[in-house]
Protein backbone atom coordinates (compact mmCIF):
# COMPACT_ATOMS: atom_id res chain seq x y z
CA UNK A 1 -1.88 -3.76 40.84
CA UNK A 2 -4.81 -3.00 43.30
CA UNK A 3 -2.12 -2.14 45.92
CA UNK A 4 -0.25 0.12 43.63
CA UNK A 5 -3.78 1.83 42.79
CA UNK A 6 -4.59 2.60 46.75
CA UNK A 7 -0.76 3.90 46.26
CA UNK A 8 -2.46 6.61 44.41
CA UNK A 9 -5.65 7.54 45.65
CA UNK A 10 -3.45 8.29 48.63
CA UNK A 11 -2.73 11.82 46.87
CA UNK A 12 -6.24 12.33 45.19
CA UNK A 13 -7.21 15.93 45.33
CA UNK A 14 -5.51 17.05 48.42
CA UNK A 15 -6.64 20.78 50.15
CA UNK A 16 -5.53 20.92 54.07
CA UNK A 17 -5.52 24.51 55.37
CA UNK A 18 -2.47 25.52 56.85
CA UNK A 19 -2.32 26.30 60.55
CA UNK A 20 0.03 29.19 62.15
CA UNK A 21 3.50 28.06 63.58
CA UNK A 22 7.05 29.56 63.73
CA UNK A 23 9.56 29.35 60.62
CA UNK A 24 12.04 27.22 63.09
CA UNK A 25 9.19 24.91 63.60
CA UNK A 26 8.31 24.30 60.06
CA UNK A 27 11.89 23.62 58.95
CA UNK A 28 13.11 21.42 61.93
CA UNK A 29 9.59 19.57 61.08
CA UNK A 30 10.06 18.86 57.50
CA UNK A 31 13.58 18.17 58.20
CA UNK A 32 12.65 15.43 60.32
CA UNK A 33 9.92 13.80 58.06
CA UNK A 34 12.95 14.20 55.14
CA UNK A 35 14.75 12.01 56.76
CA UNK A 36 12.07 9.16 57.15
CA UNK A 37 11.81 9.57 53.24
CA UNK A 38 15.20 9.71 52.22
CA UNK A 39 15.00 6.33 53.90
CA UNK A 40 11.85 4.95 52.26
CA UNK A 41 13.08 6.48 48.79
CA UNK A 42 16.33 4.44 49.19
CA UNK A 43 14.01 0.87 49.37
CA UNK A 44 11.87 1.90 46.83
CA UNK A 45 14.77 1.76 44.25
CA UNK A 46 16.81 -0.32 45.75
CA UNK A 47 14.98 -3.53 47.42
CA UNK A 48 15.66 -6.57 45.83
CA UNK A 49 12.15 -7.56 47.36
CA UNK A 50 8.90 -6.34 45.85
CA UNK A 51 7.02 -6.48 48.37
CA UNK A 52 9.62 -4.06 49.75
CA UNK A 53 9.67 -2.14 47.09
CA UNK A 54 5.96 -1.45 46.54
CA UNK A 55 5.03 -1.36 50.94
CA UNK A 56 7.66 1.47 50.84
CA UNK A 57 5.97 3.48 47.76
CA UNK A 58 2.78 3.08 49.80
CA UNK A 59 4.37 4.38 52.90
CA UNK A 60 6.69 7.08 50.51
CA UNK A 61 3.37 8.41 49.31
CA UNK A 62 1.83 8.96 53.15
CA UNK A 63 4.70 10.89 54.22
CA UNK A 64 5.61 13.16 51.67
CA UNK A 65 1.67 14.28 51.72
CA UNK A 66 2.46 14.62 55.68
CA UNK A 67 5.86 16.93 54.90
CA UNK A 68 3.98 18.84 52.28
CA UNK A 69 1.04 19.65 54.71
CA UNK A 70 4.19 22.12 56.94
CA UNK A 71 3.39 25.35 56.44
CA UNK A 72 6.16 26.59 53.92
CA UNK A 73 7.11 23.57 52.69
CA UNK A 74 6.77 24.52 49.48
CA UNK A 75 10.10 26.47 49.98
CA UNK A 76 12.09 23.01 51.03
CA UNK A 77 14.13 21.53 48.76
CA UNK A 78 14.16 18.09 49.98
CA UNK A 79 18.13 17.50 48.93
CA UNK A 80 18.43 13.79 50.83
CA UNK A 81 15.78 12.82 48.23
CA UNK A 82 18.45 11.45 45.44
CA UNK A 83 15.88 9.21 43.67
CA UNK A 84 13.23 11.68 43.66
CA UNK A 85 12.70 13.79 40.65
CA UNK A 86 11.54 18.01 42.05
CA UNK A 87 11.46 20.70 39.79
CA UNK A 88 9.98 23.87 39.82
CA UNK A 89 9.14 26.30 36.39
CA UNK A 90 10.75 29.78 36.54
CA UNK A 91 7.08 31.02 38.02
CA UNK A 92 7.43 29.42 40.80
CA UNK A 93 3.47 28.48 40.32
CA UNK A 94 3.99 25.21 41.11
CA UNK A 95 6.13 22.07 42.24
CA UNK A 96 6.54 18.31 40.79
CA UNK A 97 7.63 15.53 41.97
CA UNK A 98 7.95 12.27 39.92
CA UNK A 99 9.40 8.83 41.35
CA UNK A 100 9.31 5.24 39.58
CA UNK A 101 9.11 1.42 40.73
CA UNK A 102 10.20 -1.47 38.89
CA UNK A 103 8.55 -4.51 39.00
CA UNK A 104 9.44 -7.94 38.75
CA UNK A 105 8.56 -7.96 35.29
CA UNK A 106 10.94 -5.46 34.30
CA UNK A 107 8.35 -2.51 33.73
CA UNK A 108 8.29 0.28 35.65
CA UNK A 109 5.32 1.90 37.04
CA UNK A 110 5.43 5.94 38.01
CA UNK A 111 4.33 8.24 41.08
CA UNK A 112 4.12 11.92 40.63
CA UNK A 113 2.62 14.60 43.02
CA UNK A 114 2.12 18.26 41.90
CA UNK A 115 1.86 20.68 44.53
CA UNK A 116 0.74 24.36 43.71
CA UNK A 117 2.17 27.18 45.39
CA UNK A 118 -0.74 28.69 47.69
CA UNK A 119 0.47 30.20 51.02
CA UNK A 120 -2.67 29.34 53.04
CA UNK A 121 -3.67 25.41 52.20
CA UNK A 122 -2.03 22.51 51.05
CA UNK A 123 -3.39 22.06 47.24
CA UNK A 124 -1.78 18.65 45.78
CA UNK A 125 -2.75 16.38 43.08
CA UNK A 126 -1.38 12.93 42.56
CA UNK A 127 -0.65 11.44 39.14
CA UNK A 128 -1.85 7.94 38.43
CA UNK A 129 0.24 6.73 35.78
CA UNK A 130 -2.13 5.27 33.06
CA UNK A 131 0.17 4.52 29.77
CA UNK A 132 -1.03 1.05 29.68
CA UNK A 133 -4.41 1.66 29.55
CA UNK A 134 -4.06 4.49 26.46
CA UNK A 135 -4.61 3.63 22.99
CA UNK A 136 -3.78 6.82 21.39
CA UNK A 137 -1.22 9.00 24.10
CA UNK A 138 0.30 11.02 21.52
CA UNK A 139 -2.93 12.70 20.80
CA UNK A 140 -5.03 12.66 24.18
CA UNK A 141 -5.00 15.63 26.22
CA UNK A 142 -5.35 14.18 30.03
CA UNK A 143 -6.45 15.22 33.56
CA UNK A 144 -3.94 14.26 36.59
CA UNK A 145 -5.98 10.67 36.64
CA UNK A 146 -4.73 9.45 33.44
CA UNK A 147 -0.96 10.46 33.45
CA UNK A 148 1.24 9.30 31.22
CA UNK A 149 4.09 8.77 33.53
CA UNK A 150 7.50 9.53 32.83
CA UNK A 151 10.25 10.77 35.26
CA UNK A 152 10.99 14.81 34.52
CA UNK A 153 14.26 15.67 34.02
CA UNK A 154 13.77 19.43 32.87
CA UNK A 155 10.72 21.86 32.80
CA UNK A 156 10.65 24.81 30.59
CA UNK A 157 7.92 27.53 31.01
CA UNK A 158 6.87 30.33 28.73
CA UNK A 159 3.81 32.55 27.43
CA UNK A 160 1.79 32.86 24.56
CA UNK A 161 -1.26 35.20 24.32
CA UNK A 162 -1.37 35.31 28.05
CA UNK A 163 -1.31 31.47 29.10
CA UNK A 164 1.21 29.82 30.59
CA UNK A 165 2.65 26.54 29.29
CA UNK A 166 5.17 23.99 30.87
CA UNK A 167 6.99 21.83 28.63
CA UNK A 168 7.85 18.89 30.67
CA UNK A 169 10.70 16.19 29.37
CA UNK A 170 10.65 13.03 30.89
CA UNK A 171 12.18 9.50 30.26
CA UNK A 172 10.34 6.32 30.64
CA UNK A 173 12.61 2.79 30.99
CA UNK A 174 9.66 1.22 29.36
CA UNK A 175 10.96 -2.68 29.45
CA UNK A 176 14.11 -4.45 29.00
CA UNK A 177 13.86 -3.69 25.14
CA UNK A 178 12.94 -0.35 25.03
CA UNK A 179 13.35 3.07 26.55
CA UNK A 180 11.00 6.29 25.67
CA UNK A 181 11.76 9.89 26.32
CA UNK A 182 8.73 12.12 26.47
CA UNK A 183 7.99 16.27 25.83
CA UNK A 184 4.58 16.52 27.45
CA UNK A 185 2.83 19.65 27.87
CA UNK A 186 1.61 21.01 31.46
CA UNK A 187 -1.55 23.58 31.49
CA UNK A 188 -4.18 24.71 33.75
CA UNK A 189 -7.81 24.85 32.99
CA UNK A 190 -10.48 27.80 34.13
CA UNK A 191 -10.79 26.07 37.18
CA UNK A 192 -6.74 25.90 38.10
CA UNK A 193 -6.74 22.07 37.75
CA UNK A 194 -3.93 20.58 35.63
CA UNK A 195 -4.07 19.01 31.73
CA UNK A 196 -1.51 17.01 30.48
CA UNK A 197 -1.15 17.54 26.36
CA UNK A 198 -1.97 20.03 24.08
CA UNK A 199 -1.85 19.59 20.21
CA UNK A 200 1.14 21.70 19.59
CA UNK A 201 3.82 19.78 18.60
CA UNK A 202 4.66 18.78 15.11
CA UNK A 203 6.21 15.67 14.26
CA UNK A 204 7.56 14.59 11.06
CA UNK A 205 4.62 13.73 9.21
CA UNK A 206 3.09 17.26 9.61
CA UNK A 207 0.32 16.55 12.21
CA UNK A 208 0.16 18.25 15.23
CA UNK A 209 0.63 16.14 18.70
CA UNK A 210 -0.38 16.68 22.28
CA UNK A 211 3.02 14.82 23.45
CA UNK A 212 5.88 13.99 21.81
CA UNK A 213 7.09 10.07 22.31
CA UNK A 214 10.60 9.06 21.11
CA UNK A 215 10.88 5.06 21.30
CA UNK A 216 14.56 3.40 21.18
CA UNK A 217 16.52 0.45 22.24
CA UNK A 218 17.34 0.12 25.71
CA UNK A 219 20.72 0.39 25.02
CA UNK A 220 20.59 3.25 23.31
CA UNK A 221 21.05 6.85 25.24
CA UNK A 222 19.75 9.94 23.14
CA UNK A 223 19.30 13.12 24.17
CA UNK A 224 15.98 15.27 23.83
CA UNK A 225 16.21 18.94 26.13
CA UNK A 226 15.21 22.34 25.71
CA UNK A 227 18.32 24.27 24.83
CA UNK A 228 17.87 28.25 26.30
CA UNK A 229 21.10 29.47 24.16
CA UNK A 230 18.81 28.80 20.86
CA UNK A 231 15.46 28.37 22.04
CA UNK A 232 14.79 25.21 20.80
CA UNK A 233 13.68 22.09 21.46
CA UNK A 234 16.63 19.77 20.62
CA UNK A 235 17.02 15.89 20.00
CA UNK A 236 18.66 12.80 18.44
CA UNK A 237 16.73 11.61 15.25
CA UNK A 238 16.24 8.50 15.43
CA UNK A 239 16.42 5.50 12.78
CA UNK A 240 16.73 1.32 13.07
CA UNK A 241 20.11 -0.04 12.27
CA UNK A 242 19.37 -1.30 9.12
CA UNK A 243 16.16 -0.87 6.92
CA UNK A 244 14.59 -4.50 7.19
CA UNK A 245 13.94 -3.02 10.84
CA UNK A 246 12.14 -0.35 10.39
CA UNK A 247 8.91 0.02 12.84
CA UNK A 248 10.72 -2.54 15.56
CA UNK A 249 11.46 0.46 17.97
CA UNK A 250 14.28 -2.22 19.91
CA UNK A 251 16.68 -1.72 16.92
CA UNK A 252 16.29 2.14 16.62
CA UNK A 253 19.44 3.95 17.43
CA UNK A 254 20.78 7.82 17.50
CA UNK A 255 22.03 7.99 13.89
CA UNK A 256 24.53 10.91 14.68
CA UNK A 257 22.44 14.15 13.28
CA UNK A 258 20.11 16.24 15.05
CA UNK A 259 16.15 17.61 14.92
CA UNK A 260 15.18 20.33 16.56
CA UNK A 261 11.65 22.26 17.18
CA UNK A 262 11.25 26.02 17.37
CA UNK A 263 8.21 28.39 18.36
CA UNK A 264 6.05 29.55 15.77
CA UNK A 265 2.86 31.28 16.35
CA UNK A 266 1.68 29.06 19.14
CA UNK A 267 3.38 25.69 17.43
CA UNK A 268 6.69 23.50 18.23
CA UNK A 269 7.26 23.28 14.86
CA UNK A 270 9.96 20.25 13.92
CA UNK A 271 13.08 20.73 11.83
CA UNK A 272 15.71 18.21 10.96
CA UNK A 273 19.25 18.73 10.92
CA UNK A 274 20.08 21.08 13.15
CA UNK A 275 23.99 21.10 12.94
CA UNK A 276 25.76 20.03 9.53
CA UNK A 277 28.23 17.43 11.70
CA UNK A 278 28.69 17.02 15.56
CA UNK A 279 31.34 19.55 15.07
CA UNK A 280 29.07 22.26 14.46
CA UNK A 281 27.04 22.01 17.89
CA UNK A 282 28.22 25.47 19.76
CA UNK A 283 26.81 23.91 22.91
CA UNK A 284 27.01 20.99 25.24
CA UNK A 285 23.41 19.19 24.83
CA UNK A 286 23.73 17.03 27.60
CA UNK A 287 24.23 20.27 30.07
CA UNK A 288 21.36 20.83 32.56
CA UNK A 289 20.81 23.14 35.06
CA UNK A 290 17.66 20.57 36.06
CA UNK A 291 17.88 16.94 36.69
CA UNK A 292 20.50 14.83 35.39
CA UNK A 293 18.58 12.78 32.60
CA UNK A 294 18.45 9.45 34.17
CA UNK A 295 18.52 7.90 29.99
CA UNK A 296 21.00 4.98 30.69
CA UNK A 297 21.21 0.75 30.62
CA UNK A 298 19.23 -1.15 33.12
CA UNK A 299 19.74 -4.45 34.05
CA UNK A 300 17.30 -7.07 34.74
CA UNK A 301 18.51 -7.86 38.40
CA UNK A 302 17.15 -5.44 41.08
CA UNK A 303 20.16 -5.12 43.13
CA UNK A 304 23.09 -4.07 39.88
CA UNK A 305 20.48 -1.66 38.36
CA UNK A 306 21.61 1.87 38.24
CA UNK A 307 19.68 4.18 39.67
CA UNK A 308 17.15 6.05 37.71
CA UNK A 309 19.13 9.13 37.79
């Protein structure tokens, strides 16, 4: 674990001013460096060796801070990076880039970097993943330190009373018994510095959350998105397969009906059944114009294990 620490203090609080060089340069630069981590990427998932696996996070970590020093880089899409997780809100105010490892033990651990979008200096902050040390994550708003880690599959911005929110979705492959998909919430503080969680989310017992955590069996695939047609927050409610299981989040399973949140004065507020029957969804859930949501089986063994996404 001390290596995977160093891992991230790599990224701590990056500035680097930007020096003046030709648009060619910049591109045929980053290209370059792209290719080193579409390499490094590739191990990180696909090693069967953990020491492999975690020397080529460390060495993932050093070069994507040295491609995101390029003047523009911000602008590069990084397309050879299939295992990486980049989005960008509709702003444009900032990028993030989210990555997992699994260890031997079947838990994964997760990377994330969030650049911000300044034209003169390089302004990055890693995220240290930190879900095993929380007691209480569904009600903790956190600095980039104490991330809980997840890999984003879709980012929705919007407004309210003149501060921007970022509603991030992420799925976590938790262990081999149970998967999690999270709605986090992305803000900036006086001081432009980024907070994870905000208590604006209502779950079913009528208490507002920071984050919202849905916990099911690893076999299970559910889908939780932000659907644009209807404005809504949208996913599968969730409920064990029979009722001498309740609480044991291994056995819980989509049970075929929808919830849903919409935005009310500030508040996700939650709904249940959002369509009668199956038949009544208008829209394809599963659509994205983000990530493909990497919610499917893993196997135990390193070298059959699908890809995260």
């Amino acid at each position: 674990m001390k290596r995977i620490l160093l891992i991230v203090l790599l990224f701590s609080g990056v500035s680097v001013c930007r020096a003046e060089q030709k648009d060619t340069t910049y591109v045929d630069s980053i290209r370059n460096i792209e290719y080193q981590l579409e390499g490094l990427s590739h191990r990180i998932i696909n090693s069967p060796d953990i020491e492999e696996r975690i020397t080529s996070c460390y060495y993932f970590v050093q070069t994507l801070k040295k491609a995101l020093q390029v003047p523009t880089s911000f602008d590069y899409e990084f397309t050879r990076l299939k295992t990486v997780s980049i989005l960008k809100p509709s702003d444009e105010r900032f990028r993030l880039f989210t990555w997992n490892l699994l260890l031997d033990s079947g838990r994964f651990v997760y990377f994330g970097a969030l650049q911000m979008n300044n034209t003169d200096s390089l302004v990055l902050y890693g995220l240290y993943d930190s879900s095993k040390y929380l007691r209480d994550p569904e009600f903790e708003t956190l600095d980039h330190r104490h991330w809980v880690g997840a890999l984003y599959y879709q980012i929705h911005d919007y407004k309210y009373k003149g501060k921007s929110h970022y509603l991030l979705f992420g799925w976590d492959g938790e262990d081999n018994k149970v998967n999690k998909k999270i709605i986090d919430v992305l803000h900036f503080n006086d001081e432009d510095q980024p907070l994870f969680g905000l208590p604006i989310l209502e779950d079913d017992e009528d208490e507002y959350k920071s984050r919202l955590i849905l916990t099911y069996a690893d076999r299970a695939s559910i889908i939780c998105r932000y659907v644009p047609e209807d404005k809504t927050i949208v996913f599968d409610h969730l409920a064990p397969m029979y009722e001498i299981q309740k609480g044991r989040y291994e056995f819980y399973v989509p049970d075929g009906t929808y919830d849903y949140m919409t935005f009310v004065k500030g508040f996700w507020q939650r709904r249940e059944l959002m369509f009668n029957n199956k038949s009544d969804n208008q829209h394809d859930l599963r659509k994205t114009n983000d990530i493909q949501d990497p919610d499917e089986p893993k196997t135990k063994k390193v070298k059959k294990r699908k890809k995260a996404f």
